[in-house]
Protein backbone atom coordinates (compact mmCIF):
# COMPACT_ATOMS: atom_id res chain seq x y z
CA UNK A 1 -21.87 -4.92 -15.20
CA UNK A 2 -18.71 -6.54 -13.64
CA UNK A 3 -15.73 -4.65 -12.51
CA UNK A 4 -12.61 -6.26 -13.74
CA UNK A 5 -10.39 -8.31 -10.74
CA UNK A 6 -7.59 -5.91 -11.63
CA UNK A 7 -9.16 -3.54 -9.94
CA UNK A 8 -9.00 -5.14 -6.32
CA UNK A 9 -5.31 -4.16 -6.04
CA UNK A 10 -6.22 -0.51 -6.06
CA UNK A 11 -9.05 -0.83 -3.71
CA UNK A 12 -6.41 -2.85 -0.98
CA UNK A 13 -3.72 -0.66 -1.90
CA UNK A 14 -2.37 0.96 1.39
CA UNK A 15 -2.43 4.76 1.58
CA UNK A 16 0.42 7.23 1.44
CA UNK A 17 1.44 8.88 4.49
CA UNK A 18 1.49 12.15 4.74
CA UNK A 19 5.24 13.86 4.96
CA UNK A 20 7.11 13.82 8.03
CA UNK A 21 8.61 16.96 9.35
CA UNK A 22 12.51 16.37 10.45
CA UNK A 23 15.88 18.07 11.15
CA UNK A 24 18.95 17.11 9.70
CA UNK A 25 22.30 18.44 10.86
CA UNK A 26 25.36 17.56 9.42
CA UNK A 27 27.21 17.16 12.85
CA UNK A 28 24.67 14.55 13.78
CA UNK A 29 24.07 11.06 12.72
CA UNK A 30 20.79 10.56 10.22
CA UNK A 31 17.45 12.75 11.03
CA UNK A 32 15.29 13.28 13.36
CA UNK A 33 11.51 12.93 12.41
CA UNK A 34 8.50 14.34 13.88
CA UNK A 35 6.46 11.72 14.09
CA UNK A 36 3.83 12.47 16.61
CA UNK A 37 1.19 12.26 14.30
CA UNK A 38 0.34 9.87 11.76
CA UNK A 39 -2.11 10.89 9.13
CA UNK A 40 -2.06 9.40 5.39
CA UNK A 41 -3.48 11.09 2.01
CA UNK A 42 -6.29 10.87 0.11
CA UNK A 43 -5.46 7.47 -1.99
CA UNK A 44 -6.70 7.46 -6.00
CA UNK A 45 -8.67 4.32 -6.85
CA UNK A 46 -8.79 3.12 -10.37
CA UNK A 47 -11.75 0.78 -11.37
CA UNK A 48 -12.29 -1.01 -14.57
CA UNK A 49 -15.62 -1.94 -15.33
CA UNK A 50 -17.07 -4.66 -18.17
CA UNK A 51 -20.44 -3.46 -19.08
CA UNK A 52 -23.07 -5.99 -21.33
CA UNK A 53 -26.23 -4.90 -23.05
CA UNK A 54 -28.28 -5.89 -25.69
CA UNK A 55 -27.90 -3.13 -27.75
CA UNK A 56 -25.91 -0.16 -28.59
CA UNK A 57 -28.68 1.95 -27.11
CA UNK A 58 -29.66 0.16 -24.53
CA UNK A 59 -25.46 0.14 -23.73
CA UNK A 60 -25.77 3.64 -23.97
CA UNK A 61 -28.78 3.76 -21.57
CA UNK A 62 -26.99 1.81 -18.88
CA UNK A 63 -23.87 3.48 -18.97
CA UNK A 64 -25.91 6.63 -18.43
CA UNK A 65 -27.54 5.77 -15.50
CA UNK A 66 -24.75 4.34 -13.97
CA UNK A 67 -22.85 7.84 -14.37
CA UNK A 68 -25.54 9.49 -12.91
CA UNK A 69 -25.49 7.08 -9.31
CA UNK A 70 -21.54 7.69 -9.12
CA UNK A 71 -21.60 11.17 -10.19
CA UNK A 72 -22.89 11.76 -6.89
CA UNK A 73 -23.07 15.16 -4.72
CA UNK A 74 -22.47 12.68 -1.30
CA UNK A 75 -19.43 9.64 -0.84
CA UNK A 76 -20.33 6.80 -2.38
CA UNK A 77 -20.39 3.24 -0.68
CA UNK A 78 -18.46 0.72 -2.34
CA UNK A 79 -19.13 -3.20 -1.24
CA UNK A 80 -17.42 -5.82 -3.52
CA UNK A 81 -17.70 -8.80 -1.11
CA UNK A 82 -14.49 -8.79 0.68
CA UNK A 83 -16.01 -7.90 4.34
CA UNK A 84 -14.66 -3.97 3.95
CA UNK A 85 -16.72 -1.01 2.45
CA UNK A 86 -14.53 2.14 0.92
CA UNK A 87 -16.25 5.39 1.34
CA UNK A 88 -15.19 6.97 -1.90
CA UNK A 89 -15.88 10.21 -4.47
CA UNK A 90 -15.88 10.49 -8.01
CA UNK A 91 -12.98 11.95 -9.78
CA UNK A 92 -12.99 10.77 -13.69
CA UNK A 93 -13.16 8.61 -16.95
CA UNK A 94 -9.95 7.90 -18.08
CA UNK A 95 -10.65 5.59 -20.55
CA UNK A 96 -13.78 3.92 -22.54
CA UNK A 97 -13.97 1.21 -24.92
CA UNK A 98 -16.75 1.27 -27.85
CA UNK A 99 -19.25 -0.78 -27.54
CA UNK A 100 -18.82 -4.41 -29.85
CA UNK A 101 -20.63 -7.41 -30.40
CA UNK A 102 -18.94 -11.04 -28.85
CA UNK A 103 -17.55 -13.34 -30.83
CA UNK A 104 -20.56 -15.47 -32.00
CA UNK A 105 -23.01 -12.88 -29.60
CA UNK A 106 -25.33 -10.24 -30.68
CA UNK A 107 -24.71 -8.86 -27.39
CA UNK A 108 -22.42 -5.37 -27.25
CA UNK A 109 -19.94 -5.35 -24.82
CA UNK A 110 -17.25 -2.25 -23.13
CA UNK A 111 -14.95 -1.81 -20.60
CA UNK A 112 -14.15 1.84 -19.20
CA UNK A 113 -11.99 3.48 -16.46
CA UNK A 114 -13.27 5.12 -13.87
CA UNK A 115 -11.10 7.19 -10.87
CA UNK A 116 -12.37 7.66 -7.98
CA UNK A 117 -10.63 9.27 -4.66
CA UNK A 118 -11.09 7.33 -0.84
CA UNK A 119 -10.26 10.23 1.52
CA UNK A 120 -10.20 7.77 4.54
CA UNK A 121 -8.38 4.79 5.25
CA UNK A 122 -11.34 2.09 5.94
CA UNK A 123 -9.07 -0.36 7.78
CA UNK A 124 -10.81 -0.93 11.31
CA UNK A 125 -8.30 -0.19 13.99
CA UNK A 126 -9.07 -2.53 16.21
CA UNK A 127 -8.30 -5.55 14.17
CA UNK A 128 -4.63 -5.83 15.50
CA UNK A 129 -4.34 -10.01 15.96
CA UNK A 130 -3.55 -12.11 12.96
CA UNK A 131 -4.99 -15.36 12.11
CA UNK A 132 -3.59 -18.36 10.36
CA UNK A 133 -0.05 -17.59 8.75
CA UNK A 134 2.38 -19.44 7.00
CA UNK A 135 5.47 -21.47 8.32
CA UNK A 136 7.86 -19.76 7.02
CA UNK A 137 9.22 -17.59 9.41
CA UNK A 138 12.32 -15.28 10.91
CA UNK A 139 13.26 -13.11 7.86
CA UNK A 140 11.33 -9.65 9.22
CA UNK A 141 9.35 -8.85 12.00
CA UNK A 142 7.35 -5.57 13.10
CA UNK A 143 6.82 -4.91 16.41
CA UNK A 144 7.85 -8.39 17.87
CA UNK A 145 5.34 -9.94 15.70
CA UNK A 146 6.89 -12.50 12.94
CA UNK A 147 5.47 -11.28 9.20
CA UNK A 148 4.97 -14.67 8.52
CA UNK A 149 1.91 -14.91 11.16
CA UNK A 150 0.78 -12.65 8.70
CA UNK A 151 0.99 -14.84 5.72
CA UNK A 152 3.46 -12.53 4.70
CA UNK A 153 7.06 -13.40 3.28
CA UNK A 154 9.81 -11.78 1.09
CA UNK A 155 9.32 -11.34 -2.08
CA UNK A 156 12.57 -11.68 -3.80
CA UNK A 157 16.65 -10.30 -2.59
CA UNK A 158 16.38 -9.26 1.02
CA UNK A 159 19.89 -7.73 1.40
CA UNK A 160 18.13 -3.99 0.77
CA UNK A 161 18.88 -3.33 4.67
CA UNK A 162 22.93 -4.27 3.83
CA UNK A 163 23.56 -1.52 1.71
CA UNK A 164 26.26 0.87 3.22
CA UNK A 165 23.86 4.38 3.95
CA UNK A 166 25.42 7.48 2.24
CA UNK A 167 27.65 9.79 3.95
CA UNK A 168 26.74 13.19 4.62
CA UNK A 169 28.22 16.25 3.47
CA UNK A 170 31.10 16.99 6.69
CA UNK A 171 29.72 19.67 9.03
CA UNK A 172 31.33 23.33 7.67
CA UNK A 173 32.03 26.44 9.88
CA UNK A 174 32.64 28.76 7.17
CA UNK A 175 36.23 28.68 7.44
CA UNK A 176 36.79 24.68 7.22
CA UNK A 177 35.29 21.65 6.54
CA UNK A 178 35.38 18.75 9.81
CA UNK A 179 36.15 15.40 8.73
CA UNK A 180 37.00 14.22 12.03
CA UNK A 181 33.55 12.42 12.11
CA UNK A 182 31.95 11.34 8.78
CA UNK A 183 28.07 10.75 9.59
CA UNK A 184 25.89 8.89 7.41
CA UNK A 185 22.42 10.05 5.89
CA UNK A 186 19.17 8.19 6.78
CA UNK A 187 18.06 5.26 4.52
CA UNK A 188 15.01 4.93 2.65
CA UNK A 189 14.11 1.12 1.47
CA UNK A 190 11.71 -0.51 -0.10
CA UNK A 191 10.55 -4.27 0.93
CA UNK A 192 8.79 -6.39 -2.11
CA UNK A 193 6.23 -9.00 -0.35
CA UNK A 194 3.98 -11.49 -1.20
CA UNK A 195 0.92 -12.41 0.78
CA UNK A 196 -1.49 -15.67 1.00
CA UNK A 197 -4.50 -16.59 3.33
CA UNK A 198 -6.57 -19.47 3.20
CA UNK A 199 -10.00 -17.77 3.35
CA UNK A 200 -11.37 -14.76 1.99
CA UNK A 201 -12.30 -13.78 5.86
CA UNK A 202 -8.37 -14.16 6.77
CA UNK A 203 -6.84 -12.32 3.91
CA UNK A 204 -9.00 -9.36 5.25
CA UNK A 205 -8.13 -9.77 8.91
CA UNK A 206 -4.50 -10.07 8.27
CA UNK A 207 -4.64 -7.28 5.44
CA UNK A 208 -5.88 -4.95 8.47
CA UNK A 209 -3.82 -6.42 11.25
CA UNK A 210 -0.88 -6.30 9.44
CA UNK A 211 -1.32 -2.44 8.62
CA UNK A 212 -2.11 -1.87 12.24
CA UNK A 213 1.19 -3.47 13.06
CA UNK A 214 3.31 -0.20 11.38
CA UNK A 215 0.71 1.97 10.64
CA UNK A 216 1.29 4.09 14.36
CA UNK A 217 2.93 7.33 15.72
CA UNK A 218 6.45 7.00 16.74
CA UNK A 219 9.13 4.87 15.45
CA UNK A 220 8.38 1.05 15.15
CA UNK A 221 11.23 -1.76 15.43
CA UNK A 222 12.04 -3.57 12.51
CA UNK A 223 13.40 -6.77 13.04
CA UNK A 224 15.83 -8.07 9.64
CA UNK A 225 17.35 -11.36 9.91
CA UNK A 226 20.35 -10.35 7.55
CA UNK A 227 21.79 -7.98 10.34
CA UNK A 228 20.39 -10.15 12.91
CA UNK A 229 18.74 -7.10 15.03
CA UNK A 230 16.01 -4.88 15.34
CA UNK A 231 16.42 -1.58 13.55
CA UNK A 232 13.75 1.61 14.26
CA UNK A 233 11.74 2.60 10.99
CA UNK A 234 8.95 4.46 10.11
CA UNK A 235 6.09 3.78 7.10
CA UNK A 236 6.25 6.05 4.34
CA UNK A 237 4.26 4.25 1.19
CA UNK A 238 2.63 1.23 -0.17
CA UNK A 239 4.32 1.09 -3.89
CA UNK A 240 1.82 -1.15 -5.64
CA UNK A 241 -0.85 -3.79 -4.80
CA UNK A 242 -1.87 -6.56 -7.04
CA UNK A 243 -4.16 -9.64 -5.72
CA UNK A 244 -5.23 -13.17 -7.05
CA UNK A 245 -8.31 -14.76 -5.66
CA UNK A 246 -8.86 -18.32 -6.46
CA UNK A 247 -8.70 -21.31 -4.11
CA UNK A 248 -6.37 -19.28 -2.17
CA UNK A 249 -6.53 -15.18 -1.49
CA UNK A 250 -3.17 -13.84 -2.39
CA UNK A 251 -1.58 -10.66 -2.93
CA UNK A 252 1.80 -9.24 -3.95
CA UNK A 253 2.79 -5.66 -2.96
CA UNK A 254 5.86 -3.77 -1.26
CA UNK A 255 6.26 -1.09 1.55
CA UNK A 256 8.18 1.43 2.16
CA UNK A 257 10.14 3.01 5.34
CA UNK A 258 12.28 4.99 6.71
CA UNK A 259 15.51 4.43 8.91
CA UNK A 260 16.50 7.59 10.20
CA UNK A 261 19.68 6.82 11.93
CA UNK A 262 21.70 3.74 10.60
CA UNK A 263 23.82 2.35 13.43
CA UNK A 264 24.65 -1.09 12.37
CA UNK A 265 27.47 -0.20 10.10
């Protein structure tokens, strides 16, 4: 049995946080978030498996017993090679393919879906240095720290953080509406980036130390080269996660955040 390289992006896919508590007052600039904790959700993991037997039977047999290890009572281990282990649970099939015979084979062949849920993160905290990089360098940075030490870069239009926040509705009284001072909503955007390491060993370091850069209590600084300065943001979401592993370890994926008070405008 060999599970499909497809399925890598969902392993590496960063978790959700869980939602941030905040105020928001219409006589005061963008929110203000609780963020004195920083806990993410359960993250669903979707594997797709390739299964080979010599018969339909035998197929059958296999695919069996194989249901029967992950249909466990206990979390199950999960080791594909990549120097981090997911702790995760069986949730469900979601699809199955018939079993078929190979072009010129006897051999049947299927592929299946399986869900599964990781209830904790496994990134190791204490991995917080990066290793390697790329040059190219200066468009964000977390923290002080460059993305590009990452092996991290853009991945597309960078102008998200230019667009003009919306206004909020003008404080009202009950008798009038103030438009003496127009404040502006807090901004939610999305950053597409790509990601490349040399080794497997410093794709995982940097996968971990970059998530350790942002993935903290409080607000974190934001540094966008379009705007020149450092803007405070919090981590809401990892979007989507898709890798290629060949001669070099790469992955594309984008993060979310939120600015809760826009003050460069």
């Amino acid at each position: 049995m060999i599970l499909l390289k497809d399925s890598l992006g969902s392993l590496l896919k960063y978790p959700k946080r869980k939602n941030v508590n905040y105020t928001n007052f219409a006589e005061n600039n963008g929110i203000n978030p609780d963020l004195r904790k920083f806990e993410t959700e359960s993250k669903q993991v979707t594997l797709k498996f390739f299964m080979k037997a010599d018969s339909e039977p035998e197929f059958r047999t296999k695919y069996n017993s194989f249901f029967a290890v992950i249909n466990s009572t206990d979390y199950l281990i999960l080791d594909f090679g990549l120097g981090i282990t997911h702790k995760v649970r069986y949730d469900k099939t979601t699809s199955y393919s018939a079993p078929k015979i190979l072009y010129k084979n006897t051999d049947k062949t299927g592929e299946f879906t399986m869900n599964f849920i990781e209830d904790e993160n496994p990134v190791n905290k204490s991995v917080i240095s990066p290793s390697g990089g790329i040059p190219l360098k200066g468009v964000y940075k977390i923290n002080g720290v460059d993305f590009g030490d990452f092996g991290i870069h853009p991945d597309g239009n960078t102008g998200e953080a230019l667009k003009y926040a919306d206004v909020k509705e003008p404080f009202d009284d009950g008798r009038e509406k103030y438009l003496g001072v127009r404040n502006l909503k807090h901004k939610e955007t999305s950053i597409p980036l790509w990601f490349i390491a040399d080794t497997k060993a410093q794709f995982i370091n940097n996968y971990q130390a970059f998530w350790n850069s942002f993935a903290k209590t409080g607000l974190q600084l934001l540094y966008v080269k379009e705007i020149d300065r450092e803007i405070d943001v919090y981590y809401t979401n990892c979007n989507n996660y898709s890798v290629s592993f060949g001669q070099k370890y790469c992955a594309r994926f984008s993060l979310s955040f939120v600015i809760p008070k826009v003050t460069w405008l």
